[in-house]
PDB file of N, CA and C in Angstrom:
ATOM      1  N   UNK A   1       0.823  -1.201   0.000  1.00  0.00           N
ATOM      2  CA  UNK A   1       0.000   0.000   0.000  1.00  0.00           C
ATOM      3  C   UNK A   1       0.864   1.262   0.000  1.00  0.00           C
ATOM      4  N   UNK A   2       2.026   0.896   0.600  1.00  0.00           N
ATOM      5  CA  UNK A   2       2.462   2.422   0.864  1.00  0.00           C
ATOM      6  C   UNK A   2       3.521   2.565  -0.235  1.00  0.00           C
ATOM      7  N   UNK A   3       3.862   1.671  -1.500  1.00  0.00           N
ATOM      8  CA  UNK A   3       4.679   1.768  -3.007  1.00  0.00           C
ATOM      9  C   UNK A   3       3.364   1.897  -3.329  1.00  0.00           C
ATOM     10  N   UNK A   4       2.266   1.986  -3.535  1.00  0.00           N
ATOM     11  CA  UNK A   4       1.075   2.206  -4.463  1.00  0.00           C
ATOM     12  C   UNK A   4       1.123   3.646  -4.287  1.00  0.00           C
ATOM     13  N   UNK A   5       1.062   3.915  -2.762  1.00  0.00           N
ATOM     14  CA  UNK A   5       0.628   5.307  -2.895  1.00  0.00           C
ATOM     15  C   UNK A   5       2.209   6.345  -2.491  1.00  0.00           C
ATOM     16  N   UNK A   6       3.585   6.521  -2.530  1.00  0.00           N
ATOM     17  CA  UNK A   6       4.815   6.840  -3.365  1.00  0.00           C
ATOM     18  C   UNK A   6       4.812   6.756  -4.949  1.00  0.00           C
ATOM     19  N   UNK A   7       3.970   5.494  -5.571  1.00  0.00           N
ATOM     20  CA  UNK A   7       3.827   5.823  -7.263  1.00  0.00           C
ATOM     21  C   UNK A   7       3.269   7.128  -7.782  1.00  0.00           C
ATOM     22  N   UNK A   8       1.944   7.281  -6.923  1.00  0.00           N
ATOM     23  CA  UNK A   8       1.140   8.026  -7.033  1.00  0.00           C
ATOM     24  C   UNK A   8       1.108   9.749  -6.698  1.00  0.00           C
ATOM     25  N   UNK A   9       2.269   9.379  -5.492  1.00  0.00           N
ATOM     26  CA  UNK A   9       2.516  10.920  -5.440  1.00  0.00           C
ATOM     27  C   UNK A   9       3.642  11.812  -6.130  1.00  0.00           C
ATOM     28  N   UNK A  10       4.329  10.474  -7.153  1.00  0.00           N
ATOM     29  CA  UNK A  10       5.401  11.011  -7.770  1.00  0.00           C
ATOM     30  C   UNK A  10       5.373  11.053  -9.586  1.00  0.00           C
ATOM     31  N   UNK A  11       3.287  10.906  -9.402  1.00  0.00           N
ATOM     32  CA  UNK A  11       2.875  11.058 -10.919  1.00  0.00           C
ATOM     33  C   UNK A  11       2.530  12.450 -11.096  1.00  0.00           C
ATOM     34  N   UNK A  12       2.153  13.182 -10.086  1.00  0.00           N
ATOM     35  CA  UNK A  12       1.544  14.372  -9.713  1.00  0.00           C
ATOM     36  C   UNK A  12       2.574  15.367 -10.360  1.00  0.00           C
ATOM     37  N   UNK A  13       2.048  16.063 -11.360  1.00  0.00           N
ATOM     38  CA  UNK A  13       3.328  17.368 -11.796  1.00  0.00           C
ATOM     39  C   UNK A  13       2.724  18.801 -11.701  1.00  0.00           C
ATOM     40  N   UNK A  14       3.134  19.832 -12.746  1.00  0.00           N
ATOM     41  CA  UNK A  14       3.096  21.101 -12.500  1.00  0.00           C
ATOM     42  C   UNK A  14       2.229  21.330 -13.815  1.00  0.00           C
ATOM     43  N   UNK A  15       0.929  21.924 -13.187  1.00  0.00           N
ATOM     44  CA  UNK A  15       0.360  22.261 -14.595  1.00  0.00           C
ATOM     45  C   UNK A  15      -0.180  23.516 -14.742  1.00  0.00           C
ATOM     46  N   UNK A  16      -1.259  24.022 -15.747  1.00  0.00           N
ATOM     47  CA  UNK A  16      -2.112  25.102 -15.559  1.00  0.00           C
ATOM     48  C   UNK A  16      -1.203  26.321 -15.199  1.00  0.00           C
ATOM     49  N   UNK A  17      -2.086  26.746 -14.310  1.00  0.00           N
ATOM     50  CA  UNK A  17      -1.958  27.963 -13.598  1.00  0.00           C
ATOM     51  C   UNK A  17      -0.577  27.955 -13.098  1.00  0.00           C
ATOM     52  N   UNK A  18      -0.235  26.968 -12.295  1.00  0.00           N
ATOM     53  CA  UNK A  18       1.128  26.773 -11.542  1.00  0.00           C
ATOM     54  C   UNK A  18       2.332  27.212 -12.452  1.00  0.00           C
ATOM     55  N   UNK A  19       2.264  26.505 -13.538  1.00  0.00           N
ATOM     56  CA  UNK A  19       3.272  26.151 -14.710  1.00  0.00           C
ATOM     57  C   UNK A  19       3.411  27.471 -15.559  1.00  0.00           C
ATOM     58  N   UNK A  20       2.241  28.144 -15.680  1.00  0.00           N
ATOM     59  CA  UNK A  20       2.395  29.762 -15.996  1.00  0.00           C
ATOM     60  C   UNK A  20       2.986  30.549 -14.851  1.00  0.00           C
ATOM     61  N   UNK A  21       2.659  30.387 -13.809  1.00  0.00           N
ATOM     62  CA  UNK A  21       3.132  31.337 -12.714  1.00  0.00           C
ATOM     63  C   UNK A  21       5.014  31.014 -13.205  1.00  0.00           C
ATOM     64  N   UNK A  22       5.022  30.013 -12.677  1.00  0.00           N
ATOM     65  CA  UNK A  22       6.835  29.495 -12.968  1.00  0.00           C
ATOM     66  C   UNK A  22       7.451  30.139 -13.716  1.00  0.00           C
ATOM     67  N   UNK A  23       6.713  29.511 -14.963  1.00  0.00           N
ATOM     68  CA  UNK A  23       7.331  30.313 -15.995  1.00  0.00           C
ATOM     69  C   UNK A  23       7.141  31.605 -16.365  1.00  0.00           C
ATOM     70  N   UNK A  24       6.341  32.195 -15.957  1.00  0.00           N
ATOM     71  CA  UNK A  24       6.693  33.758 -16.495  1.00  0.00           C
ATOM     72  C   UNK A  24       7.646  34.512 -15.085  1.00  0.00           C
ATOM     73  N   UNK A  25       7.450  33.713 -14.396  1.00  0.00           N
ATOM     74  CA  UNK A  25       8.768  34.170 -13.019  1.00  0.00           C
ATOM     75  C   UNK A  25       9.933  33.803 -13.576  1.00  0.00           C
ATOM     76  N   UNK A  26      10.214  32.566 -14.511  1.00  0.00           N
ATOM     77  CA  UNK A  26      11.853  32.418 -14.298  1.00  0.00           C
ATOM     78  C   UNK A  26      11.928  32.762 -15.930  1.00  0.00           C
ATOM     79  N   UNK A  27      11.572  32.986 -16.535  1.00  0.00           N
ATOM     80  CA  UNK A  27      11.896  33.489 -18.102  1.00  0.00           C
ATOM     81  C   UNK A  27      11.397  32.158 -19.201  1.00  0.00           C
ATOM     82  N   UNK A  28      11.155  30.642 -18.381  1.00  0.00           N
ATOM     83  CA  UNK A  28      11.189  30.225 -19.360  1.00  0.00           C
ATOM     84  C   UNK A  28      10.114  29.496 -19.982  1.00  0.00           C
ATOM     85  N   UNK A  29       9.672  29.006 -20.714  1.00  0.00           N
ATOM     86  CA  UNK A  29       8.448  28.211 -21.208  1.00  0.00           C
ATOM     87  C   UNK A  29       7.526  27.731 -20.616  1.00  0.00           C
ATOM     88  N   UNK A  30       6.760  27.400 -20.709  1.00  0.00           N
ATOM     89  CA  UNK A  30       5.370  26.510 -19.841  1.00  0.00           C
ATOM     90  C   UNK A  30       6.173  24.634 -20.375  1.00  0.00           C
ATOM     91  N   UNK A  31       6.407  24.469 -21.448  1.00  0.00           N
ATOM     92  CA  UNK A  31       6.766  23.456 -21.837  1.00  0.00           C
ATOM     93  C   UNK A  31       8.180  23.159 -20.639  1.00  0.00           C
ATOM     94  N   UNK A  32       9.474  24.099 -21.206  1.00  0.00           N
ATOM     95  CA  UNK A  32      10.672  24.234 -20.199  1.00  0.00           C
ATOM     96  C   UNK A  32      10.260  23.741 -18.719  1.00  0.00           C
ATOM     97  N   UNK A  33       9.123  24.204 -18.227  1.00  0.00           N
ATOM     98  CA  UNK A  33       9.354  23.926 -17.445  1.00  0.00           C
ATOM     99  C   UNK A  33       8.523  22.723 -16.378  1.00  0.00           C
ATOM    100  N   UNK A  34       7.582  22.342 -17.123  1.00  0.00           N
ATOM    101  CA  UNK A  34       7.192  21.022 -17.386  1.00  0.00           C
ATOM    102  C   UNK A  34       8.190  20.105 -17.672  1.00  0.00           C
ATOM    103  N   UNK A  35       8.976  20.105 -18.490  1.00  0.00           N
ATOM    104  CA  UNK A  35      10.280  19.203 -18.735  1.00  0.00           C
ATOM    105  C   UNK A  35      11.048  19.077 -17.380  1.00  0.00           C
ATOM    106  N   UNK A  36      11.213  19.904 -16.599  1.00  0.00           N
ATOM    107  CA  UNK A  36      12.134  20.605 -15.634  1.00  0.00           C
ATOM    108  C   UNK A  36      11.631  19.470 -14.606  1.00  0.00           C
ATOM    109  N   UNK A  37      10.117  19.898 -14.352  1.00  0.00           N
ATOM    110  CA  UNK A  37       9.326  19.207 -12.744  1.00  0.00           C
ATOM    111  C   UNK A  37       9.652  17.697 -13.589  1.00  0.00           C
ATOM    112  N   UNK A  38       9.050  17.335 -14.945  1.00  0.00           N
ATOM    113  CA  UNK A  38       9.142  15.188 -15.373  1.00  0.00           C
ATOM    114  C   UNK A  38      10.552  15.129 -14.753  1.00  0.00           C
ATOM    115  N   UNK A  39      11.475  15.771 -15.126  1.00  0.00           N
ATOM    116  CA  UNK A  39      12.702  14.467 -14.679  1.00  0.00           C
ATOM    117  C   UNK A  39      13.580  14.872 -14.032  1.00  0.00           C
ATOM    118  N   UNK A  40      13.341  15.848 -12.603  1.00  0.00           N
ATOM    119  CA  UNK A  40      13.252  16.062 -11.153  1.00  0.00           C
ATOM    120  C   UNK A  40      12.436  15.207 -10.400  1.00  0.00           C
ATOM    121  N   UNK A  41      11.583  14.722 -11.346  1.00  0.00           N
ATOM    122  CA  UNK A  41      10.364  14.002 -10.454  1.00  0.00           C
ATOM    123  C   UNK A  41      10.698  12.491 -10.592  1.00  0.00           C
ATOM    124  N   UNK A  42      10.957  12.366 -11.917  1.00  0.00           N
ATOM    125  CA  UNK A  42      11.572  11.339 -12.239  1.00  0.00           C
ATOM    126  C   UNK A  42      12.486  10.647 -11.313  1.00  0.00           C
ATOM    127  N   UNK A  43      13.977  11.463 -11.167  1.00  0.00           N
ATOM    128  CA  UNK A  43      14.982  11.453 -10.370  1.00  0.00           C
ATOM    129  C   UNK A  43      14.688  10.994  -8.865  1.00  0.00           C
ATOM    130  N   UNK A  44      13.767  11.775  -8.538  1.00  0.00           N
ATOM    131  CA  UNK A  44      13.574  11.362  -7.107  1.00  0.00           C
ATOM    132  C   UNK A  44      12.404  10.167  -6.515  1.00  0.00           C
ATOM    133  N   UNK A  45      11.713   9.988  -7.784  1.00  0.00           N
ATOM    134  CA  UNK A  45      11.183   8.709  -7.777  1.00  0.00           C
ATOM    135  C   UNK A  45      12.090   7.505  -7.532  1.00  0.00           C
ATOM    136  N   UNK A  46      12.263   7.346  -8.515  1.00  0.00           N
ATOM    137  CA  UNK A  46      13.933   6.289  -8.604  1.00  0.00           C
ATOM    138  C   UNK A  46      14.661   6.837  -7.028  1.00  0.00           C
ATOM    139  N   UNK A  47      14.959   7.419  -6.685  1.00  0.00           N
ATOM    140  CA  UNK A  47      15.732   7.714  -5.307  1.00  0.00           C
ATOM    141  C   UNK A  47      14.990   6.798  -4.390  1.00  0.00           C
ATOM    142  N   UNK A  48      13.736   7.177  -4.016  1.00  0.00           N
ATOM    143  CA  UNK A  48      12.218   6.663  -3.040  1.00  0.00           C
ATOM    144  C   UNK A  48      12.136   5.562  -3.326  1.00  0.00           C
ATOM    145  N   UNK A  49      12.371   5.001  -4.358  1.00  0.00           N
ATOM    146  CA  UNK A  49      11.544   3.516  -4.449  1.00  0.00           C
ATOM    147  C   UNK A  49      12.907   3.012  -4.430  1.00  0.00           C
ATOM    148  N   UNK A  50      14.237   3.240  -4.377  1.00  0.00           N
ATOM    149  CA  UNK A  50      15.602   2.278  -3.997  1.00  0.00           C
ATOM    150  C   UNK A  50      15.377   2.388  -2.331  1.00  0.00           C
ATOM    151  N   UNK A  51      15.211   3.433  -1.883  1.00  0.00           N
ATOM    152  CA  UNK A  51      14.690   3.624  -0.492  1.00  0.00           C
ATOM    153  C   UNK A  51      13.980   2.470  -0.045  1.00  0.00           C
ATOM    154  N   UNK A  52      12.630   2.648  -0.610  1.00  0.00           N
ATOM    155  CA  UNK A  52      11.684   1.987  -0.245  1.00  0.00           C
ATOM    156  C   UNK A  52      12.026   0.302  -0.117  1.00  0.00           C
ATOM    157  N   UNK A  53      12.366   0.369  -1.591  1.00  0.00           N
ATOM    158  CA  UNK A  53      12.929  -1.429  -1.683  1.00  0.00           C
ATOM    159  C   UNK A  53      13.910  -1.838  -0.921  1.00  0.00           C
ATOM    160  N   UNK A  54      14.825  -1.012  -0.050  1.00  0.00           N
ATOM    161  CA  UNK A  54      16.017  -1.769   0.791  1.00  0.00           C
ATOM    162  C   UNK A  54      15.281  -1.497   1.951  1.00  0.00           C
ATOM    163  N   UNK A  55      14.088  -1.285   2.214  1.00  0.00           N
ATOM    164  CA  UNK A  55      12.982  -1.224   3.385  1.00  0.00           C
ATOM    165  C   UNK A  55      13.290  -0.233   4.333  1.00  0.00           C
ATOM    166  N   UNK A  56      14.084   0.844   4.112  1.00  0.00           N
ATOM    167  CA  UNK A  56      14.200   2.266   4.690  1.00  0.00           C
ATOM    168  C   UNK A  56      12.642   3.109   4.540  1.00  0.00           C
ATOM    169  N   UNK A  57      11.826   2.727   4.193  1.00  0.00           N
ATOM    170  CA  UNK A  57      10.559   3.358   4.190  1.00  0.00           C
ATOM    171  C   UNK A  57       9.350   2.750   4.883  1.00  0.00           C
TER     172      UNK A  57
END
């Protein structure tokens, strides 16, 4: 239950409204920075679930 719901909170990204705010704060794209949050999110998925699997979680 608790790798079901770590999958789930590391599908969750930056959209809409959020993803405009970002980007017109840091100069760069709505796309840019969508790319930016997938594989930050990515990254630390993979971190959590090596975590998780050597049962540190």
């Amino acid at each position: 239950m608790k790798r079901i719901a770590l999958e789930a909170l590391f599908e969750m990204g930056v959209r809409g409204e959020a993803a405009n705010s970002i980007a017109a704060q840091s100069g760069l794209t709505t796309k840019q920075v969508g790319d930016l949050f997938r594989t930050n999110r990515q990254n630390m998925r993979s971190k959590a679930m090596a975590i998780f699997d050597s049962g540190g979680l």
